[in-house]
Every structure is written in C-alpha cells, then in structure tokens.
N, C-alpha and C. Protein backbone atom coordinates (compact mmCIF):
# COMPACT_ATOMS: atom_id res chain seq x y z
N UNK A 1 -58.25 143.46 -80.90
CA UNK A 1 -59.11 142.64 -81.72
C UNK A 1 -60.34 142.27 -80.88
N UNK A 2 -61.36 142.58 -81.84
CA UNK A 2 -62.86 141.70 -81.20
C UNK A 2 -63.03 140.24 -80.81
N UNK A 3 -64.14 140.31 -79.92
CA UNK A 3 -64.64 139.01 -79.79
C UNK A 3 -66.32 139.17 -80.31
N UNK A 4 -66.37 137.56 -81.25
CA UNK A 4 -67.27 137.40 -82.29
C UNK A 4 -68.28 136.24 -81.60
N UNK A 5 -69.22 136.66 -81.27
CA UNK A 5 -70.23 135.21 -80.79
C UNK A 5 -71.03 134.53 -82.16
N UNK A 6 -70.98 132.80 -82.11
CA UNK A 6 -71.25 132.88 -82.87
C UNK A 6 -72.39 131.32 -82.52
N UNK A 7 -73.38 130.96 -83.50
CA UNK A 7 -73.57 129.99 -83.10
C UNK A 7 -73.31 128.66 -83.79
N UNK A 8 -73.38 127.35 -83.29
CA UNK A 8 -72.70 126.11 -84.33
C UNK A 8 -73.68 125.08 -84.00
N UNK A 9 -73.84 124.19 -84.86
CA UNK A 9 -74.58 123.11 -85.01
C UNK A 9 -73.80 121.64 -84.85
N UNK A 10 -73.66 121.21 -83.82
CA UNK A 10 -72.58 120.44 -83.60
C UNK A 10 -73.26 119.02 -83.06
N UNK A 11 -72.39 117.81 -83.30
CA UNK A 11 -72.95 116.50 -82.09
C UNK A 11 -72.54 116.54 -81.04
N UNK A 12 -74.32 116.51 -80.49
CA UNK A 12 -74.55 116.82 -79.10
C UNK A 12 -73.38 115.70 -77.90
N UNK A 13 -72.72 114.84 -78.58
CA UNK A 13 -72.02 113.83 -77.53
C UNK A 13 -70.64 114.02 -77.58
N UNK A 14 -70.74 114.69 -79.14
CA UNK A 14 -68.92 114.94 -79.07
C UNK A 14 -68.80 116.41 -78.41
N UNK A 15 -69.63 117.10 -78.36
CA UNK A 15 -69.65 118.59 -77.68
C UNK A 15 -69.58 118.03 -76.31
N UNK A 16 -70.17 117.48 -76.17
CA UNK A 16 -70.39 117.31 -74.03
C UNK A 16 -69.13 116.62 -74.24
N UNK A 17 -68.90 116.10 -74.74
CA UNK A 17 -67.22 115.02 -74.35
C UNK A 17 -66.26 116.15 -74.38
N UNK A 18 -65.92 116.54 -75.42
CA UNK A 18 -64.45 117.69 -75.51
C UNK A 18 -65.01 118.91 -74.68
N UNK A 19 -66.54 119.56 -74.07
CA UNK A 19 -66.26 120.45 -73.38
C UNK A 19 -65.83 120.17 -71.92
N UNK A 20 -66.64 118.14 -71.39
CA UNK A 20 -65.95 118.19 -70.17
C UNK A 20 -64.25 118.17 -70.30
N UNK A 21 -63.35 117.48 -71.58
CA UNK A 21 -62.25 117.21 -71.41
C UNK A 21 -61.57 118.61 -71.34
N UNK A 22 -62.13 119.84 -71.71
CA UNK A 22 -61.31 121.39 -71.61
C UNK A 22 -61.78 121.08 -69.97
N UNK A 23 -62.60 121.44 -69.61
CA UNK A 23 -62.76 121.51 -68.36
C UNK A 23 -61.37 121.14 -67.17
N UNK A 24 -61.79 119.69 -67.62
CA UNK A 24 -61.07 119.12 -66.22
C UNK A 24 -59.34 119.43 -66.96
N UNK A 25 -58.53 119.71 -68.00
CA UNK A 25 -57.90 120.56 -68.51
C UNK A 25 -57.40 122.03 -68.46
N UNK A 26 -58.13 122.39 -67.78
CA UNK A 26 -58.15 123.91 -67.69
C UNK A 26 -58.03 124.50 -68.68
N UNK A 27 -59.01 124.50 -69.82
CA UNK A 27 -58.96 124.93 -71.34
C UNK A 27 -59.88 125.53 -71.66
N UNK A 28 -59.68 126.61 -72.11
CA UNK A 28 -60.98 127.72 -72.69
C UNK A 28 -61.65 127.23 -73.96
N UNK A 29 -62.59 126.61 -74.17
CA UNK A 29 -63.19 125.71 -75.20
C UNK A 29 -62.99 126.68 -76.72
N UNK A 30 -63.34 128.10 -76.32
CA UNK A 30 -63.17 129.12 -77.69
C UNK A 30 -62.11 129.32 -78.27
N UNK A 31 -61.01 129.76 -77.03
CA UNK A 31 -59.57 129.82 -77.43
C UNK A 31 -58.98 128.66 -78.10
N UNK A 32 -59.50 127.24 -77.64
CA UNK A 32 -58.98 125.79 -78.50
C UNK A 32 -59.58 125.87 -79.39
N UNK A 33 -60.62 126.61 -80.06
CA UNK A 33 -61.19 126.80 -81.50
C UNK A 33 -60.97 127.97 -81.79
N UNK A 34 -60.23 128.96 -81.64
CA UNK A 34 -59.39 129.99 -81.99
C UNK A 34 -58.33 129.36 -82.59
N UNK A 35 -57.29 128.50 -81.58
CA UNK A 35 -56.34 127.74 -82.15
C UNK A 35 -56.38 126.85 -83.28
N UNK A 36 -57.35 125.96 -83.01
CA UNK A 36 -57.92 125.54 -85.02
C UNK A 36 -57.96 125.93 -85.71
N UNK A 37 -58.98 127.28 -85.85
CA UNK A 37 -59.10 127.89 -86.89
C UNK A 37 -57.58 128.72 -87.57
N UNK A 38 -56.74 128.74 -86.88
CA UNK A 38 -55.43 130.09 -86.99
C UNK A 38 -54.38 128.19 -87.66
N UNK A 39 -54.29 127.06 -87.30
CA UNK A 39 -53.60 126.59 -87.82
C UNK A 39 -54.48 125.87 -89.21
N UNK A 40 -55.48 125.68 -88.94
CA UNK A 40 -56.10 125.31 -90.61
C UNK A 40 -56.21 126.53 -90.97
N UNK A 41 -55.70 127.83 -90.86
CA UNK A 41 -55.80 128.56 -92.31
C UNK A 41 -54.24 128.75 -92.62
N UNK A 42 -53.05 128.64 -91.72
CA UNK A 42 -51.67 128.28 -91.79
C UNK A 42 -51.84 127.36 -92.71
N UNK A 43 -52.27 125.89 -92.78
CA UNK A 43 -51.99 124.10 -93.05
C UNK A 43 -52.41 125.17 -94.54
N UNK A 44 -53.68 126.11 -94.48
CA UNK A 44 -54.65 126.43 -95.87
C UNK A 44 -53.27 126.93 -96.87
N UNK A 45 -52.31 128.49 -96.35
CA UNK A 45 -51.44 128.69 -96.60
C UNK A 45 -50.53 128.31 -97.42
N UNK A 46 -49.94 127.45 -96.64
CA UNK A 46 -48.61 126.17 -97.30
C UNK A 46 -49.06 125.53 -97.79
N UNK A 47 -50.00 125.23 -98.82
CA UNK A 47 -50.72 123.84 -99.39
C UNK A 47 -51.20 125.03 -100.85
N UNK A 48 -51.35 126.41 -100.99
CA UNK A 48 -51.62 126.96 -102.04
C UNK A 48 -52.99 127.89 -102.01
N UNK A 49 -53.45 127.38 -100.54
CA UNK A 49 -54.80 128.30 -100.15
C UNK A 49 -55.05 129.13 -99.60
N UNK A 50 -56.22 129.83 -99.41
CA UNK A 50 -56.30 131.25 -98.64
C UNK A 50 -56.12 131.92 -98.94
C-alpha cells in the first residue's frame, strides 16, 4: 500500500501541542492519524455507515 501526502488546515496551537506530545511519546504523528481514520470508519461501520 501507498503513502498519500496530503495537506490540512488545522489550529495552529492544537497542532504544535499534539505534535510536541507524539514527540516526546515516540509517536509518528501520520500513523496516529492513520489510526483515526481506520477506527472512525470501523465506529462508521457498526453504526450503519460506509
């Protein structure tokens, strides 16, 4: 499977906050929004969606 660059329009304070908290975490900021996206379309699933 590919990797997709993409760009997002986000708040600038909650972005600097959760990218230092992956950081000092040792967390790949994409892969933790890989993981979002794969359980909100699961949650989408079981609820009648998608």
């Amino acid at each position: 499977m590919g990797r997709k660059t993409v760009a997002l329009s986000l708040d600038e304070n909650l972005y600097d906050a959760y990218k230092k908290y992956c950081e000092e975490n040792s967390i790949i900021l994409s892969r933790k929004i890989d993981k979002f996206m794969v359980h909100e379309l699961e949650k989408g699933k079981k609820n009648g969606g998608f």
